[in-house]
Every structure is written in C-alpha cells, then in structure tokens.
C-alpha atoms as a PDB file:
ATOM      1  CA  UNK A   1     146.889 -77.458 -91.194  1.00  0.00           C
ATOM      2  CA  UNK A   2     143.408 -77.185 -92.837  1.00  0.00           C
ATOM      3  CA  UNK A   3     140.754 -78.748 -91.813  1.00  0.00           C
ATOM      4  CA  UNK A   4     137.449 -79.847 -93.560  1.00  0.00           C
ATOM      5  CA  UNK A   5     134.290 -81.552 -92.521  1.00  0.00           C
ATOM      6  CA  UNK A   6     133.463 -84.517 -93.942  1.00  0.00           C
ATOM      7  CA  UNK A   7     129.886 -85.314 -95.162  1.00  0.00           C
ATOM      8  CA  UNK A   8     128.174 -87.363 -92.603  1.00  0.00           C
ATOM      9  CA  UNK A   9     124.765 -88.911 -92.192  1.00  0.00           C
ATOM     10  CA  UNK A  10     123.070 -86.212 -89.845  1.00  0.00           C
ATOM     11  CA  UNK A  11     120.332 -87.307 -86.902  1.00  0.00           C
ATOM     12  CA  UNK A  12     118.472 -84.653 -84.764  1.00  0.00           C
ATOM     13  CA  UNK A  13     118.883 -86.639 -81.398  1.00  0.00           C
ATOM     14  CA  UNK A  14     122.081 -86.941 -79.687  1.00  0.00           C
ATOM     15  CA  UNK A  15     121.524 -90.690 -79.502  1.00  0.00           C
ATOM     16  CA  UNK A  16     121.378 -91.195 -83.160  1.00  0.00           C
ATOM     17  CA  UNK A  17     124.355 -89.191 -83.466  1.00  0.00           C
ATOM     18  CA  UNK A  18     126.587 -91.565 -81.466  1.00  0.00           C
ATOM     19  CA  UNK A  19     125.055 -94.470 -83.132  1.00  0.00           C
ATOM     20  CA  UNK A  20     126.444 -93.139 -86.099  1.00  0.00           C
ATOM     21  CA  UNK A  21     129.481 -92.958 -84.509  1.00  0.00           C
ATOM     22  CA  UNK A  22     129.392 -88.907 -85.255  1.00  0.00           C
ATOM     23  CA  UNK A  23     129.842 -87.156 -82.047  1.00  0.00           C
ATOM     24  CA  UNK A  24     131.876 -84.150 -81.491  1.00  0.00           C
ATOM     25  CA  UNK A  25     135.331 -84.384 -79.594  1.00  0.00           C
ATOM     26  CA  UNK A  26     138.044 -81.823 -79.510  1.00  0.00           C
ATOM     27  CA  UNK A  27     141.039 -81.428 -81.839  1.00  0.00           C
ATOM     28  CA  UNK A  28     143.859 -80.129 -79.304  1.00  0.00           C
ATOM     29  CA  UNK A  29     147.154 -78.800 -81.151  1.00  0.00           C
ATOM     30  CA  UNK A  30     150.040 -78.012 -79.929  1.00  0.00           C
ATOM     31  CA  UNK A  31     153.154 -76.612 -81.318  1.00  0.00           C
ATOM     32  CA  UNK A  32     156.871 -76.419 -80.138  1.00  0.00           C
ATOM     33  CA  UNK A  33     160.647 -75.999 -81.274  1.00  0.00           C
ATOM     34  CA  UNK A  34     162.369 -78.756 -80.889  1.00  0.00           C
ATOM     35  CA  UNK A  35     163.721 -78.195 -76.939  1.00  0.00           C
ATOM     36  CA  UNK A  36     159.528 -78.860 -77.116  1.00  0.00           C
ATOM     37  CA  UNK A  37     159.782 -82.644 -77.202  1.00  0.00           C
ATOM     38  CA  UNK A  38     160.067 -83.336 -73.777  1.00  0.00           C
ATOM     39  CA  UNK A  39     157.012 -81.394 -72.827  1.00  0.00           C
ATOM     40  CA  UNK A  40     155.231 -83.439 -75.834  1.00  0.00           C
ATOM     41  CA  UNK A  41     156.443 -86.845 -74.167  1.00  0.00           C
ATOM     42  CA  UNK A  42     155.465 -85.776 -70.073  1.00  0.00           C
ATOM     43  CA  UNK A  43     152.067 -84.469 -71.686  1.00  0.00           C
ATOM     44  CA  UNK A  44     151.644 -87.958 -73.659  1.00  0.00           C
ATOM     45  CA  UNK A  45     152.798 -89.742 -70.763  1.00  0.00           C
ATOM     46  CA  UNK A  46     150.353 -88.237 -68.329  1.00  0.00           C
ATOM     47  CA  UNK A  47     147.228 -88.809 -70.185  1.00  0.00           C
ATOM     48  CA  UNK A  48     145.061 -92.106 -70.200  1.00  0.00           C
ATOM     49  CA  UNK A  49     144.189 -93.776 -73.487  1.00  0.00           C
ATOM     50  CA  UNK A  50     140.692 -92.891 -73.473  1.00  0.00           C
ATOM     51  CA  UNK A  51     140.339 -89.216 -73.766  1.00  0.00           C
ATOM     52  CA  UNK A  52     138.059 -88.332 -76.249  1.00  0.00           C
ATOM     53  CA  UNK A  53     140.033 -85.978 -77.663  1.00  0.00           C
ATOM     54  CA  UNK A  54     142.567 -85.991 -81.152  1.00  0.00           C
ATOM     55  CA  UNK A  55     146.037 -84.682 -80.298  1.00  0.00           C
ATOM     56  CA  UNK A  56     147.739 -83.065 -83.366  1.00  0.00           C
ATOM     57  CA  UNK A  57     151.626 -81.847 -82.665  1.00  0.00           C
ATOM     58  CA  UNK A  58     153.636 -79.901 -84.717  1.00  0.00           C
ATOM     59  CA  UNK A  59     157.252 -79.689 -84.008  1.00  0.00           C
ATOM     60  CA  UNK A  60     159.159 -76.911 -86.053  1.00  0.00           C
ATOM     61  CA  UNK A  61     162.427 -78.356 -87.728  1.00  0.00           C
ATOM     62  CA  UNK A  62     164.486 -77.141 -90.271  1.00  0.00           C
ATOM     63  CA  UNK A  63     162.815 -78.473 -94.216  1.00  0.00           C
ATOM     64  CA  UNK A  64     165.432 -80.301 -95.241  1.00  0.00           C
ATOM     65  CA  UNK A  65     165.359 -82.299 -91.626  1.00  0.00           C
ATOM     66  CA  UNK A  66     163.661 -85.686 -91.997  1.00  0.00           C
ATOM     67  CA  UNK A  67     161.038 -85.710 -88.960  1.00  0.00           C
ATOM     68  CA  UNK A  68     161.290 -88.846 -86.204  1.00  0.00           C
ATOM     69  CA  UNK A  69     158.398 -87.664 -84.132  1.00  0.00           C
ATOM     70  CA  UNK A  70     155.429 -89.820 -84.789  1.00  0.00           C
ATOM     71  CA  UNK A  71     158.154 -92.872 -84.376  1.00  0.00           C
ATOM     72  CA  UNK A  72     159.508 -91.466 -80.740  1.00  0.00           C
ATOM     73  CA  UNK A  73     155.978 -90.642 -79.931  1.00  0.00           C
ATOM     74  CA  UNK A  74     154.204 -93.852 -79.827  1.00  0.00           C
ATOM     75  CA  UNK A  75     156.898 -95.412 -77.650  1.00  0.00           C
ATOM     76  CA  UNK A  76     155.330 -92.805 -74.795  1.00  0.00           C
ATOM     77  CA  UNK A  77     151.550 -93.302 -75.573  1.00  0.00           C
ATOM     78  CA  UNK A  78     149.516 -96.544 -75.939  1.00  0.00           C
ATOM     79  CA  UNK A  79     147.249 -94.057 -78.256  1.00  0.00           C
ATOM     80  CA  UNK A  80     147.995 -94.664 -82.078  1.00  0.00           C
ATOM     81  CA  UNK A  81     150.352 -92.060 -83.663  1.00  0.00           C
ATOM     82  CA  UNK A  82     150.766 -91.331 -86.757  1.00  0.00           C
ATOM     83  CA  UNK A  83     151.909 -88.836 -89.080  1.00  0.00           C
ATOM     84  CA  UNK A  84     148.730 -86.465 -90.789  1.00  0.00           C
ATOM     85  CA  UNK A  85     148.044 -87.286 -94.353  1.00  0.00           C
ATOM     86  CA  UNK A  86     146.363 -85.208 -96.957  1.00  0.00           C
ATOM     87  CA  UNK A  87     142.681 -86.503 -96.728  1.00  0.00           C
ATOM     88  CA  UNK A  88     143.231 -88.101 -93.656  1.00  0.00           C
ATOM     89  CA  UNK A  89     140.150 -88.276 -90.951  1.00  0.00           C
ATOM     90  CA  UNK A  90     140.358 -87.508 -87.567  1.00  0.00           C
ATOM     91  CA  UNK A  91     139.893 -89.460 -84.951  1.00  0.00           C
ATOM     92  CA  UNK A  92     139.078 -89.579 -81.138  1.00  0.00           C
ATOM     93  CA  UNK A  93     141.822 -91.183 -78.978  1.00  0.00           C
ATOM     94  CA  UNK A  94     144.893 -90.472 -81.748  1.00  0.00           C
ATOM     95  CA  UNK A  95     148.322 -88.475 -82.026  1.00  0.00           C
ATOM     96  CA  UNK A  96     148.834 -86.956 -85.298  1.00  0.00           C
ATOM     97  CA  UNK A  97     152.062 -85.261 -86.092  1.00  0.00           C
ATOM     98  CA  UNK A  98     152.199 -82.448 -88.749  1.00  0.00           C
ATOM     99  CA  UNK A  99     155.200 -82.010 -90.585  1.00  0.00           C
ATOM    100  CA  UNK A 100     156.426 -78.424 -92.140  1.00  0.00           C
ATOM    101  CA  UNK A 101     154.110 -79.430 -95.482  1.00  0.00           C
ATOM    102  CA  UNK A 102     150.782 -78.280 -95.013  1.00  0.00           C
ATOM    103  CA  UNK A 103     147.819 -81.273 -95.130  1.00  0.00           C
ATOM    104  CA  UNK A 104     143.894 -81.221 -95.399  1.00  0.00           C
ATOM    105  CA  UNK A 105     142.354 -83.512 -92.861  1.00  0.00           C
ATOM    106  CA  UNK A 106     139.003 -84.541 -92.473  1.00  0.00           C
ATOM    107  CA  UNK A 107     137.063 -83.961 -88.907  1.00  0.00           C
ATOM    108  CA  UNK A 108     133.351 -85.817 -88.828  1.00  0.00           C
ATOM    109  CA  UNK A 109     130.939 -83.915 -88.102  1.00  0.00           C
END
C-alpha cells in the first residue's frame, strides 16, 4: 500500500485546520494470515464507532482467491468498510481492506 498526500488548503492555527476538516488522525494497519480473522473481528468488535482513527487490514490469501473480507467485516463494525481503491482518500472512523494488488490512497493532510 502507498500512500500519498493529497493537496489541501493549509491554515497556520489548529482551529482553521479542523474547519477545513484537515486534521491529522492515525492510519493503523494490520496484517494477518487467514487463522487472523478472528482477531480482526474481536478487535472490530471492541472498538466504538468514533475513534478517530482509519483502520486498513490486509489479510494474505492465495491470488487466485476472491477476497470476502470487507463483506464479513462490516457485519462486526457499525464503522463503514470497504475495500481500498486506487485514488481512494482516507478517512477517520473507516475499515479499509487491502487486497494482494497494491493501491495508492490518498491521506489529507
């Protein structure tokens, strides 16, 4: 996974970044084999709606195998899920799931 900052309208204060809607939040990845599911789902589970934070998971599966994740995901999590898209931007309070291909997204800064 690459990622890229996007071009964003810049503010010295912190205040005029959030109006902007541009403030920082983490990007936490995590990565598993597939026995890793159920430690994706108590993690999901466990964690409110409202965290801040971007969630990116990468399960490793075989190419040829046709990934179910992001569906089996968002039955745990009232966050969105979806899988990451070339060109995609990140954003606060999502599940992204990266397949074996690699993708560009796009963090705000």
């Amino acid at each position: 996974m690459r990622c890229r900052p996007t071009a964003a309208p810049r503010s010295d204060s912190k205040s005029g970044r959030e109006k902007q809607g541009q403030t920082e939040f983490p990007i936490v990845g995590m990565g598993a084999s597939a026995g890793g599911y159920e430690a994706f789902v108590q993690l999901l589970q466990a964690l409110p709606a409202n965290t801040g934070m971007a969630f990116v998971f990468v399960m490793h599966l075989e190419p040829e195998h046709k990934s179910m994740l992001a569906k089996l995901l968002s039955n745990v999590t009232p966050m969105p899920v979806s899988e990451a898209r070339n060109g995609q931007e990140v954003e606060r309070n999502h599940v992204y799931v990266l397949n074996t291909a690699p993708v560009e997204v796009l963090i705000p800064t």
